[in-house]
Protein backbone atom coordinates (compact mmCIF):
# COMPACT_ATOMS: atom_id res chain seq x y z
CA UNK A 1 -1.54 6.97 20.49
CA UNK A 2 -3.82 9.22 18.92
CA UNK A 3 -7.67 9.66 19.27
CA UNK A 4 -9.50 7.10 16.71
CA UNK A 5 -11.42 8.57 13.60
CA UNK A 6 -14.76 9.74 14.44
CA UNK A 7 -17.69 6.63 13.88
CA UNK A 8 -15.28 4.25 13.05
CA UNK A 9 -15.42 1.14 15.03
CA UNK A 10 -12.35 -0.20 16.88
CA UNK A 11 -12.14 -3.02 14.53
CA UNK A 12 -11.78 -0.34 11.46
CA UNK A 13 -9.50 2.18 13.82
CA UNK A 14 -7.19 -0.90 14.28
CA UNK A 15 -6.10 -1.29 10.40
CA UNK A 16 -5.11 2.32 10.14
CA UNK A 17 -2.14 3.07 11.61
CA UNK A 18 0.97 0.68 10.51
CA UNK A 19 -0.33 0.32 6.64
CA UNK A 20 -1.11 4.06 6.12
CA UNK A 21 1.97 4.96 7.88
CA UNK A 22 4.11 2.82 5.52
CA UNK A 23 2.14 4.28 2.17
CA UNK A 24 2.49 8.06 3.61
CA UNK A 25 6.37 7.34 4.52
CA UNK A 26 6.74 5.73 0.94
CA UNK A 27 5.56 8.54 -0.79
CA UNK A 28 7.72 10.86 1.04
CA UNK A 29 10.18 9.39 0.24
CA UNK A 30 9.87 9.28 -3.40
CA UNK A 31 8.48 12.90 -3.07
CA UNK A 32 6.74 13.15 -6.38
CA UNK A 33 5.30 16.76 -7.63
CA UNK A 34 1.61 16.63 -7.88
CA UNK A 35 0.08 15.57 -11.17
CA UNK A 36 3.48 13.06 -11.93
CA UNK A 37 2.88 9.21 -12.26
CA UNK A 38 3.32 6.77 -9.70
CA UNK A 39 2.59 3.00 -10.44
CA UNK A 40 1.57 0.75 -7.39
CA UNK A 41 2.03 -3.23 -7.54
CA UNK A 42 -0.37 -5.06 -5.05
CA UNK A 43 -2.55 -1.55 -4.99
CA UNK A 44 -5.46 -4.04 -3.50
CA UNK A 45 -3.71 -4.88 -0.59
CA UNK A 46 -3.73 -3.27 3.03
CA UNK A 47 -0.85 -1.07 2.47
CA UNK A 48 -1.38 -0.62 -1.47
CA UNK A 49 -4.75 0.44 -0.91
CA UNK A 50 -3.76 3.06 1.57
CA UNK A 51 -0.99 4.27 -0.88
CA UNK A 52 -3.48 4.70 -3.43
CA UNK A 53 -5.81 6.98 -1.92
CA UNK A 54 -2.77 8.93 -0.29
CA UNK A 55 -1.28 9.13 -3.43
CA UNK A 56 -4.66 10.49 -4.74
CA UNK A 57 -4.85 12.55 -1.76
CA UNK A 58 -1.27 14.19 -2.80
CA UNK A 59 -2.42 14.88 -6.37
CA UNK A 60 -0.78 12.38 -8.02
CA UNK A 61 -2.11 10.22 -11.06
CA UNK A 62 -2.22 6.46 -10.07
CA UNK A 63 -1.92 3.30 -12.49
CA UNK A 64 -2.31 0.37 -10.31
CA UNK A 65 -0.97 -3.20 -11.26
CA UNK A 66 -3.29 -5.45 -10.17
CA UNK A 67 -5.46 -8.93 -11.08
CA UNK A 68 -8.14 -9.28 -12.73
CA UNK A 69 -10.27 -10.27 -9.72
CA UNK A 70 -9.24 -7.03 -7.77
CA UNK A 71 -9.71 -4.67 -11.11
CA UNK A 72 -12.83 -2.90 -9.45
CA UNK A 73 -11.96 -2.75 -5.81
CA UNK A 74 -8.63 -0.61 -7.22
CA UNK A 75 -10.66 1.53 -9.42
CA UNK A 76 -13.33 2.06 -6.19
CA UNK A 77 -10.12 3.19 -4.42
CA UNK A 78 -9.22 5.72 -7.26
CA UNK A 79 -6.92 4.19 -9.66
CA UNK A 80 -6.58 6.63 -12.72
CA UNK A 81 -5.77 3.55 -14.77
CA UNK A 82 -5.43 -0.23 -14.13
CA UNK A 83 -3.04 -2.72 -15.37
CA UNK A 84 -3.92 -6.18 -15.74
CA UNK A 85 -1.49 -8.94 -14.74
CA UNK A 86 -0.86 -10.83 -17.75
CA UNK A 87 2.71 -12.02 -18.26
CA UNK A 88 5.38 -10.31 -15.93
CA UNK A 89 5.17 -6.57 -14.22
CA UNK A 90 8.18 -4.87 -16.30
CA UNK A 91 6.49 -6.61 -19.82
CA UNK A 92 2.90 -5.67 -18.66
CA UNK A 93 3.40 -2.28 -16.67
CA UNK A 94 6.09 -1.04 -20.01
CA UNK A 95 3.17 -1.87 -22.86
CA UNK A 96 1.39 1.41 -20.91
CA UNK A 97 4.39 3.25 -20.24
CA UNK A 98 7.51 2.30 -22.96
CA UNK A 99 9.76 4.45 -20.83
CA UNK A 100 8.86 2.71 -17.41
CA UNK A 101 7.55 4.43 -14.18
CA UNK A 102 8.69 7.64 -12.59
CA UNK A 103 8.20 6.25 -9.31
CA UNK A 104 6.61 2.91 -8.31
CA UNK A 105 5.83 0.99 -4.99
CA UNK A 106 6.62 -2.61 -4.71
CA UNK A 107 3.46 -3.83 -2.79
CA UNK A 108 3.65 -6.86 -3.97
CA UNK A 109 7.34 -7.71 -2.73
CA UNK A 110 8.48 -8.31 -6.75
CA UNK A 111 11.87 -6.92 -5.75
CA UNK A 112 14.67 -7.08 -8.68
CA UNK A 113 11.96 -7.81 -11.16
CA UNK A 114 9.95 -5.20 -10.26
CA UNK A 115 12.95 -3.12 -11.00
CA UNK A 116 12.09 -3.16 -15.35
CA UNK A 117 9.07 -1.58 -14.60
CA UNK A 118 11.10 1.72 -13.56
CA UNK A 119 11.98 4.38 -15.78
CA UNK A 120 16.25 5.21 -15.98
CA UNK A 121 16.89 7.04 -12.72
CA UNK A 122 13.11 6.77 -11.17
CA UNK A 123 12.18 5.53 -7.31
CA UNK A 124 11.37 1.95 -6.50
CA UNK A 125 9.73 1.74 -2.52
CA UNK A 126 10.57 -1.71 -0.91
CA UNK A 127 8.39 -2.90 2.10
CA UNK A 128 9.73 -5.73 2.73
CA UNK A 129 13.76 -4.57 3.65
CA UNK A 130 15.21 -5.29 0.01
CA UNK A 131 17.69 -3.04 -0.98
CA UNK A 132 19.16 -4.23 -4.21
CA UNK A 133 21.25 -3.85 -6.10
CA UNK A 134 19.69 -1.59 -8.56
CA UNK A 135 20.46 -0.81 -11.99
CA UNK A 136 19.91 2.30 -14.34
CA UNK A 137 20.50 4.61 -11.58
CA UNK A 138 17.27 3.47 -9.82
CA UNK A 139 16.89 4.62 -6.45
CA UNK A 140 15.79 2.20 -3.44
CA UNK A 141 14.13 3.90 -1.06
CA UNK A 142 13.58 0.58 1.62
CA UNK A 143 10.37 2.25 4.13
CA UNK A 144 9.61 0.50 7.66
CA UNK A 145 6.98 2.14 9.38
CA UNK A 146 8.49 1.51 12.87
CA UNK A 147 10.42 4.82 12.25
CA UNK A 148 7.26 6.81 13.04
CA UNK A 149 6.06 4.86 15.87
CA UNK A 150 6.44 7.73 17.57
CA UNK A 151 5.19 10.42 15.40
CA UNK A 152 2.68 11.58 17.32
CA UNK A 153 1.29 14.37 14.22
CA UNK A 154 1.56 11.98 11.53
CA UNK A 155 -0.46 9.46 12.90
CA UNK A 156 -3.12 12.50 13.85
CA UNK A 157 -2.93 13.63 10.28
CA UNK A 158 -3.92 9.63 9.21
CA UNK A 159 -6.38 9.39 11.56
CA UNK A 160 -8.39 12.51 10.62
CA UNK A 161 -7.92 11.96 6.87
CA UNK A 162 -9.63 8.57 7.52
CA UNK A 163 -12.40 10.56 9.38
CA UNK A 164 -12.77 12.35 6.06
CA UNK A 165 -13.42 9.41 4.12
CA UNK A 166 -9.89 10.08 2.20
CA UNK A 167 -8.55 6.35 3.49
CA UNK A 168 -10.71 3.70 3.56
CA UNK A 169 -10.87 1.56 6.60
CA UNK A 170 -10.98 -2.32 5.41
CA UNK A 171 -11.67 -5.07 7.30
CA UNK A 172 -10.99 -8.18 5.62
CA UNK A 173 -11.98 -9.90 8.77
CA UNK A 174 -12.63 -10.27 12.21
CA UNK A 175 -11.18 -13.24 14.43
CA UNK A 176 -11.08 -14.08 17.76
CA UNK A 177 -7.62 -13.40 19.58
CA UNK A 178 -7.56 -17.58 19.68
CA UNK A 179 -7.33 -17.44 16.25
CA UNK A 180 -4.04 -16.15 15.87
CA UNK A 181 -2.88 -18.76 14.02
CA UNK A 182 -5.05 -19.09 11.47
CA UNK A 183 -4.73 -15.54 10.67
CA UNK A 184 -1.13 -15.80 10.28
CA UNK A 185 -1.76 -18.64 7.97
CA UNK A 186 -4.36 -16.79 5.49
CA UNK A 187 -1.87 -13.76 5.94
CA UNK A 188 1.33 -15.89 4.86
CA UNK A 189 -1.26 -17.37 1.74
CA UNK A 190 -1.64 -14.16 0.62
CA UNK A 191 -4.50 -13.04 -1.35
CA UNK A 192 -6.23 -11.41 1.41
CA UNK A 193 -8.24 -8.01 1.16
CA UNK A 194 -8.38 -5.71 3.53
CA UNK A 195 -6.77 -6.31 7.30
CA UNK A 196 -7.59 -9.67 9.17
CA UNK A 197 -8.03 -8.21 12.90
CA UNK A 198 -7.63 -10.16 16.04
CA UNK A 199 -10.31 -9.48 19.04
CA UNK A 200 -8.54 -9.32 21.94
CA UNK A 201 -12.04 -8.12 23.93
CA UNK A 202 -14.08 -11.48 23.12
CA UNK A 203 -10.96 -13.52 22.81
CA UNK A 204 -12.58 -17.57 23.16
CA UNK A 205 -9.77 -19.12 24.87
């Protein structure tokens, strides 16, 4: 537990902590220098988005793999470039960069095929526990945040870069705690921007 960012409201403080802790513990782990490339797949969604202005953050140059309907909200989050989902990501993601990405993160739970998108011996981050196999001496680097549950500093160092304005704080929508169910089911639809956030305080049993 760590104190909230300053103004934000507890709806915004609650989509912080597990999404930015995945993108910060992703790009550890991939531990690129700043100024290298590092592609993002699903860079609109909660924990894409936070990876992207991390990444940003870190000094890194973005290209973000995204639809055509969430084009601008990735270039409002800092995307250096966007790619546009037209036929597959290796096929799409290569016709930018012929010899594949340094580093990418599979927001978008692509898995294997996400794997042609990644340069010979670069970093693929898996959120969703997949962990191969691999091919072309790609590395898997598999991130849950549950690791840093406990990590007292990191989740500080999240919470005052969101006070800065460096993360952006996304609310894709506020339900009632009766709800529940109906947020899992937009969740499991996918498509949603943003975190859906249950209220617990005005719950309408």
């Amino acid at each position: 537990m760590v104190p909230p960012p300053a103004k934000a409201t507890f709806p915004e403080a609650a989509t912080l902590l597990l999404n930015a802790v995945t993108a910060r513990l992703s790009l550890d782990a991939i531990a690129l220098t700043p100024g290298a490339t590092l592609v993002i797949v699903g860079a609109a969604g909660a924990v894409g988005g936070f990876a992207l202005e991390t990444a940003k953050a870190d000094g890194l140059t973005v290209l973000a793999y995204a639809s055509d309907a969430d084009h601008a909200a990735v270039r409002h989050l800092g995307a250096d470039q966007v790619v546009l989902r037209h036929q597959d990501a290796a096929t799409d993601i290569r016709h930018v960069l012929p010899d594949g990405a340094p580093a990418l993160i599979d927001g978008a739970a692509f898995n294997a095929p996400a794997l042609g998108a990644v340069a010979d011996g670069g970093a693929l981050v898996s959120l969703k526990g997949w962990t191969g196999p691999t091919e072309r001496g790609i590395t898997i680097h598999p991130i849950s945040s549950f690791s840093a549950a406990t990590d007292t500093a990191l989740l500080d160092r999240l919470a005052r870069q969101a006070e800065r304005g460096e993360l952006t704080l996304r609310v894709g929508d506020l339900l009632p705690a009766s709800h529940a169910a109906e947020a899992h089911q937009r969740l499991a639809a996918g498509g949603v921007r943003g975190r859906l956030v249950l209220d617990f305080a005005n719950p309408q049993w």
